[in-house]
Protein backbone atom coordinates (compact mmCIF):
# COMPACT_ATOMS: atom_id res chain seq x y z
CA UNK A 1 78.00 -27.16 -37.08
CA UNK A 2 77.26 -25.47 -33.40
CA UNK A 3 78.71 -27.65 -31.10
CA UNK A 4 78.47 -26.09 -27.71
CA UNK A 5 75.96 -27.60 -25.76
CA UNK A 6 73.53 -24.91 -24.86
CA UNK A 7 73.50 -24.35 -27.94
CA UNK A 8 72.35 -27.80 -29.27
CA UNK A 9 70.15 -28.37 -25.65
CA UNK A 10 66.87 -28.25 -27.15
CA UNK A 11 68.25 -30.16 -29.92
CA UNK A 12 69.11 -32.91 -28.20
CA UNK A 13 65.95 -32.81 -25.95
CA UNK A 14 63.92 -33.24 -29.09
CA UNK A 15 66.41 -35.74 -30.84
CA UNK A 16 67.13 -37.92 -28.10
CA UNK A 17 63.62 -38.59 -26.74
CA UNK A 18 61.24 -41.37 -28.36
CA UNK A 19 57.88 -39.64 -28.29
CA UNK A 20 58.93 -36.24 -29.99
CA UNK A 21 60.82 -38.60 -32.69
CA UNK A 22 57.68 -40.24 -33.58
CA UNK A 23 55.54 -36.93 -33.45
CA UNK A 24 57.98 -35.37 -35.99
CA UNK A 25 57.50 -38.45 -38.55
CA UNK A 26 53.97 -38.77 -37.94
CA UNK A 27 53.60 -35.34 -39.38
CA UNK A 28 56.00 -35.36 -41.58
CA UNK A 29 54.79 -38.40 -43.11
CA UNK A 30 51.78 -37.09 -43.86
CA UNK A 31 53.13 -33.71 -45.34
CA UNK A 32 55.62 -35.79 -47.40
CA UNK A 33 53.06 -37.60 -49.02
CA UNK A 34 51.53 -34.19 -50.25
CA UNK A 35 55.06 -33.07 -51.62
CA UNK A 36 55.01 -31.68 -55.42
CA UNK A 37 58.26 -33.39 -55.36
CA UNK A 38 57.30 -36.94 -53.74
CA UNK A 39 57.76 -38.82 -57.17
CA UNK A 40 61.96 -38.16 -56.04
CA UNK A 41 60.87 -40.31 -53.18
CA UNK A 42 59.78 -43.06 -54.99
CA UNK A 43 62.82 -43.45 -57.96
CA UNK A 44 64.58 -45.29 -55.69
CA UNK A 45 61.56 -47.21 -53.86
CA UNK A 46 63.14 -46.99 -50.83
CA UNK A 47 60.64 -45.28 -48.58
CA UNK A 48 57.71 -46.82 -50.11
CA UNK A 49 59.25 -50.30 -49.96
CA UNK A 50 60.30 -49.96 -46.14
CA UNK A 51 59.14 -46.59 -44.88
CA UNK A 52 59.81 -48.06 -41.17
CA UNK A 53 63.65 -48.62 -41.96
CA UNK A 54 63.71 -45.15 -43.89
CA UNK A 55 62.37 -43.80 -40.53
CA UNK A 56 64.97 -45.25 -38.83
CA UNK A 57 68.36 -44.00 -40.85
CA UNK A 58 66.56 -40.36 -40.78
CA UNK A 59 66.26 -40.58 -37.21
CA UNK A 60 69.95 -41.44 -37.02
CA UNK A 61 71.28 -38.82 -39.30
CA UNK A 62 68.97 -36.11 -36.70
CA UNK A 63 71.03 -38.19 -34.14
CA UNK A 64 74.36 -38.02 -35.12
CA UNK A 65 74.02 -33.67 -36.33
CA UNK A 66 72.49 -33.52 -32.60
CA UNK A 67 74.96 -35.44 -30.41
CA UNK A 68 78.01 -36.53 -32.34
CA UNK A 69 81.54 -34.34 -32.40
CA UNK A 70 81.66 -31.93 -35.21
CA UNK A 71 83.86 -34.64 -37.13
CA UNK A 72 81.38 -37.32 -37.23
CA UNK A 73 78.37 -34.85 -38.15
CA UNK A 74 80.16 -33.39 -41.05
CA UNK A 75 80.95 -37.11 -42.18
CA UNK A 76 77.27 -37.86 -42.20
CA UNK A 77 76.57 -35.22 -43.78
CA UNK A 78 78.88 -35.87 -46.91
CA UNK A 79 77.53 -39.07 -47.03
CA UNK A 80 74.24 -37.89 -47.35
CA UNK A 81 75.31 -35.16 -50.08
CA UNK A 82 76.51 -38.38 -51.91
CA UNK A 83 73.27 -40.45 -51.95
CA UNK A 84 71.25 -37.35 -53.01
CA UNK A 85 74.11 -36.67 -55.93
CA UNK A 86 74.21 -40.24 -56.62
CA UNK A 87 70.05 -40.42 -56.84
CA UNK A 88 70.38 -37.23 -59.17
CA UNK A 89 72.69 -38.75 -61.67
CA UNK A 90 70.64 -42.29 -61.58
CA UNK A 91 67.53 -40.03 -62.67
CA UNK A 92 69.49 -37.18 -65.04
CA UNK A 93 68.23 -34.36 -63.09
CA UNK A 94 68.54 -31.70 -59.88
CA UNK A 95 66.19 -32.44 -56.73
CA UNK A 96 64.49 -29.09 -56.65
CA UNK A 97 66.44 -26.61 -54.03
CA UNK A 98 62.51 -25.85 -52.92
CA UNK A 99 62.20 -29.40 -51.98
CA UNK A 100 65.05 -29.28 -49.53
CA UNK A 101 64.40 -26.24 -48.13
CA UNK A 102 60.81 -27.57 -47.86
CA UNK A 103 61.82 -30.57 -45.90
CA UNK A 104 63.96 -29.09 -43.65
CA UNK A 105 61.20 -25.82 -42.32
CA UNK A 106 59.00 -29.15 -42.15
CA UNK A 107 61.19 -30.74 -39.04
CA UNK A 108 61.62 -27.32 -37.88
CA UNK A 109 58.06 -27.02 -37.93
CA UNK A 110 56.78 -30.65 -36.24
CA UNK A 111 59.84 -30.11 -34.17
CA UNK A 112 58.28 -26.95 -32.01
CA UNK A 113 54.88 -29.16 -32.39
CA UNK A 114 56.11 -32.27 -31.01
CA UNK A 115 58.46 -30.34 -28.37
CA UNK A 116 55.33 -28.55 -27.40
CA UNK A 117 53.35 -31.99 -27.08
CA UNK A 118 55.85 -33.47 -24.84
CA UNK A 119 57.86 -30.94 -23.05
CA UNK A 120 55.29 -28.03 -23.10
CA UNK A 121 55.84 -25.37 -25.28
CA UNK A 122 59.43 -24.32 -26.46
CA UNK A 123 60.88 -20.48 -25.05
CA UNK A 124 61.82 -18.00 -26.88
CA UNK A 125 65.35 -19.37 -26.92
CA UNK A 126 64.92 -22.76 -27.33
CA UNK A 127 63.19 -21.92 -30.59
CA UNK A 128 65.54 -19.64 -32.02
CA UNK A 129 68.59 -22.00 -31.03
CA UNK A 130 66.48 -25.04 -32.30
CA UNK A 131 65.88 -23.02 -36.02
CA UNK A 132 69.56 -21.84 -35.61
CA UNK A 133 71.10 -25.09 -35.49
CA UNK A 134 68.25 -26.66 -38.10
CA UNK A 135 69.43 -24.02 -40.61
CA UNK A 136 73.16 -24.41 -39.52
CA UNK A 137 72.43 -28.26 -40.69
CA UNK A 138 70.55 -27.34 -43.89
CA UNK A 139 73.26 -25.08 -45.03
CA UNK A 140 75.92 -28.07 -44.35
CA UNK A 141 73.77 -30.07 -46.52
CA UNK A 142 74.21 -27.51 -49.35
CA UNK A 143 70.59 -26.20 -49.22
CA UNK A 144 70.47 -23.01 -51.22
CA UNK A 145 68.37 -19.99 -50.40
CA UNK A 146 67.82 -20.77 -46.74
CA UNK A 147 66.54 -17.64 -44.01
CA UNK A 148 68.62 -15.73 -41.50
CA UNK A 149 65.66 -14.79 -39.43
CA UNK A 150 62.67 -17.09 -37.96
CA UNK A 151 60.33 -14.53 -39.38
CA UNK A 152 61.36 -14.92 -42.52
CA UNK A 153 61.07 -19.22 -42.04
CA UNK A 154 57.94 -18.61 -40.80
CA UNK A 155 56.42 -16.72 -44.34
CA UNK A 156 58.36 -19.77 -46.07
CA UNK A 157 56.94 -21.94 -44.53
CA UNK A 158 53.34 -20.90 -45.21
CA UNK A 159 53.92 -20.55 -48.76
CA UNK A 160 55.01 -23.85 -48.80
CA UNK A 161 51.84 -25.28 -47.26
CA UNK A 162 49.72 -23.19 -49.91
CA UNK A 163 52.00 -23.76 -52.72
CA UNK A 164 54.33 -27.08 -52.82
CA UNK A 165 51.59 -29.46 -51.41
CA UNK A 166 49.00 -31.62 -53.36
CA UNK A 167 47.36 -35.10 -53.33
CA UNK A 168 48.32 -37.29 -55.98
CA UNK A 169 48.17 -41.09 -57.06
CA UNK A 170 51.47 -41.00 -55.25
CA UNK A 171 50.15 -39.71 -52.04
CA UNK A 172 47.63 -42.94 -51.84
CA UNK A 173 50.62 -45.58 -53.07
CA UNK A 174 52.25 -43.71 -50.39
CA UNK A 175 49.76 -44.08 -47.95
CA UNK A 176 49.16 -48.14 -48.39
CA UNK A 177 52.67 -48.22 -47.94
CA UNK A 178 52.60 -46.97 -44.66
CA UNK A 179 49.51 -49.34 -44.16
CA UNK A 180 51.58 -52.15 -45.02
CA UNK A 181 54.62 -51.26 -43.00
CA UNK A 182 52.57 -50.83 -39.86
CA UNK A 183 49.70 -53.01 -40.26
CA UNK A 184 45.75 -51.79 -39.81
CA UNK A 185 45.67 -51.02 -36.02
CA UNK A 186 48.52 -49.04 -35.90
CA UNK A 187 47.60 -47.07 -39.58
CA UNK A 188 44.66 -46.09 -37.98
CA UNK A 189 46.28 -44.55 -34.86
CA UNK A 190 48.55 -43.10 -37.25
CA UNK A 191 46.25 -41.08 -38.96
CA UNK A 192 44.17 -39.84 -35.94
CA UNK A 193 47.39 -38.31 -34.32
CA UNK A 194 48.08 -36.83 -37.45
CA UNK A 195 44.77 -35.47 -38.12
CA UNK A 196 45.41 -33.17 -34.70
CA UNK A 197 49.32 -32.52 -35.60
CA UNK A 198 49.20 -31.47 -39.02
CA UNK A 199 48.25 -28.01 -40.13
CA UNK A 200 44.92 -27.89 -41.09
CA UNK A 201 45.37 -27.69 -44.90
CA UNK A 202 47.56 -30.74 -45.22
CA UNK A 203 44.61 -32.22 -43.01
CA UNK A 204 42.02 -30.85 -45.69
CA UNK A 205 43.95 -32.69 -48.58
CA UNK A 206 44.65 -35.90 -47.03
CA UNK A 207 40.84 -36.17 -45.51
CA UNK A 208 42.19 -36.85 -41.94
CA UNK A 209 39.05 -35.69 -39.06
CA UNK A 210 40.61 -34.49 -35.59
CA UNK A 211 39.18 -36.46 -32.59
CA UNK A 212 38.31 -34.82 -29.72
CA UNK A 213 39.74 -37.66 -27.82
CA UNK A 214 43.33 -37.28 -29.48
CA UNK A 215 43.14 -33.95 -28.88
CA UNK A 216 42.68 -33.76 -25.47
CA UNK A 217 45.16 -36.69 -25.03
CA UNK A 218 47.79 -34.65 -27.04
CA UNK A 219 47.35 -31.81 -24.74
CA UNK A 220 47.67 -33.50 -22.01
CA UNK A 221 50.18 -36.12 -22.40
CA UNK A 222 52.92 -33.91 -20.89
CA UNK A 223 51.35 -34.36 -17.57
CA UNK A 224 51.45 -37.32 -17.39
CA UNK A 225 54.78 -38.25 -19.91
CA UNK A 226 56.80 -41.32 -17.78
CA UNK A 227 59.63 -42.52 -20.23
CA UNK A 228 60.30 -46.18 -18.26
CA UNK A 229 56.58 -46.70 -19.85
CA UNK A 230 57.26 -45.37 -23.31
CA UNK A 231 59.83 -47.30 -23.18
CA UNK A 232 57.63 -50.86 -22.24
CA UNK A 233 55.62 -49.74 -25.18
CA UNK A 234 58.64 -49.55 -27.88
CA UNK A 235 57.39 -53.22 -28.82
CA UNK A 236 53.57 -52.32 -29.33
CA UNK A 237 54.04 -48.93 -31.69
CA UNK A 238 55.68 -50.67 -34.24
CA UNK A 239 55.78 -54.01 -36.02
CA UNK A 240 58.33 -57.02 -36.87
CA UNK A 241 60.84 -56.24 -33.93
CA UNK A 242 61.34 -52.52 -34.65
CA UNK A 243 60.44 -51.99 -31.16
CA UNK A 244 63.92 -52.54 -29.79
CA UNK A 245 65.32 -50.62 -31.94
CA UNK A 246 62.97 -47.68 -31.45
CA UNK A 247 63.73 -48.10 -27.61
CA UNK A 248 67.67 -47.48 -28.70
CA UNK A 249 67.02 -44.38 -30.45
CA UNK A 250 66.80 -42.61 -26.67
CA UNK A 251 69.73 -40.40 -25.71
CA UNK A 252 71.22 -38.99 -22.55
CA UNK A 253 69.64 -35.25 -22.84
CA UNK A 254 68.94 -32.26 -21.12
CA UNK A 255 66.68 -31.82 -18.13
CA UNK A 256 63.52 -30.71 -19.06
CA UNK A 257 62.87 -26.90 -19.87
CA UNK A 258 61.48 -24.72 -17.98
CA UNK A 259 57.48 -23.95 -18.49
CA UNK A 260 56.32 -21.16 -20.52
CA UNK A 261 52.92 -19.63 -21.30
CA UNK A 262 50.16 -22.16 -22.84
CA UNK A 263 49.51 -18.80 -25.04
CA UNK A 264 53.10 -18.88 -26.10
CA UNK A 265 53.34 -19.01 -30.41
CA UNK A 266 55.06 -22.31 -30.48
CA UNK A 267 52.17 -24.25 -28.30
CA UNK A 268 50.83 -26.86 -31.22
CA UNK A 269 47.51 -26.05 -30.50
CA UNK A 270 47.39 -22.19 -30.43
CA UNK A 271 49.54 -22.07 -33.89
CA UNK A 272 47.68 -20.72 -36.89
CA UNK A 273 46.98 -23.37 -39.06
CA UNK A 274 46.13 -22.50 -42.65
């Protein structure tokens, strides 16, 4: 794992902050839901049973890769290794290697969006530390087939969206899960930020319209970012007492970086979106 700090800044930044947390799982629980390889998601029912709780230990495994000693990380990551093993030999087969590598350029991915939504767009070395250590992670995780260069994520990463996504019955049981979990106010919020985080074709699949309201709130909600009020609204985003425990997930981190061009690739609205 990379363990010196400027290296794992923008990490950290992302990581450690509430807003960009729930960005990153607001898109990528819409993408998931599209996954070829979603049905892997649902042998063991625990995401569509209690997708807020699954949010939760994902958020903490980000957590302890991002701020623990290199000791602790690895230990997580065995432990992970060990639930996927022990899911493949419950169901006699392999989680594809696709599927991995699919999730992780995903969090890459929502991470530069949601990074761009609350801290303005990422700099050219933020990004490439933040796919650095992302890959560094994958590879710990025993992820096969994984890219050396950003520009070679990047083409991944589109043929994932054209290839490894499509809308099944198990995208909608998905989907009323979430509406469960979170209740009808807050499913409906849900799916209006996605509609304006998600690349357009995951959009498309999962009929979610942009508004021009969330759009415009989106772009501007780094101006105007104060955490002491996130923070009030922990209890209001989600349900059954989660709030507190959304309000922990904040971490000491890095000052904020400095500005770069609104033109600049990893802005979430100037991206191409296929």
């Amino acid at each position: 794992m990379i363990s010196h700090a400027a290296d794992r800044a923008v990490i950290q930044r992302i990581w450690g902050s509430i807003d960009p947390i729930l960005l990153i799982f607001a898109g990528s629980a819409a993408e998931f839901a599209l996954s070829k390889a979603v049905d892997w998601l649902f042998f063991t029912r625990a995401l569509p049973n209690d997708p807020i709780t699954r949010f939760f230990e994902t958020v903490h495994f980000a957590q302890a890769l991002a701020f623990e000693d290199e000791a602790t990380a690895l230990e997580t990551v065995r432990a992970v290794n060990k639930a996927h093993a022990s899911v493949e030999a419950a169901r006699g087969g392999r989680i594809p290697q696709w599927s991995y590598r699919d999730t992780l350029f995903m969090l890459v991915d929502y991470g530069e969006r949601a990074h761009a939504i609350v801290f303005g767009p990422m700099s050219e070395a933020d990004r490439r530390a933040h796919f650095a250590y992302s890959m560094e992670g994958g590879a710990q995780l025993g992820i096969k087939g994984l890219p050396s260069r950003y520009e070679d994520y990047q083409g991944m990463r589109q043929t994932h969206l054209r290839n490894h996504l499509k809308r099944s019955a198990l995208t909608d049981d998905l989907y009323r899960a979430y509406r469960a979990a979170v209740g009808p106010a807050r499913y409906h919020g849900l799916r209006a930020v996605q509609a304006s985080l998600v690349p357009d074709t995951v959009a498309r699949q999962l009929d979610l319209r942009r508004n021009p309201a969330i759009d415009a709130l989106l772009r501007g909600y780094r101006h105007v970012r104060q955490r002491w009020l996130l923070r009030l609204l922990c209890p209001i985003l989600l349900p059954r007492g989660y709030g507190r425990q959304l309000a922990a997930l904040e971490r000491r981190t890095t000052p904020q970086p400095t500005r770069v061009r609104p033109t600049d690739a990893s802005n979430w609205r100037s991206d191409p979106r296929p």
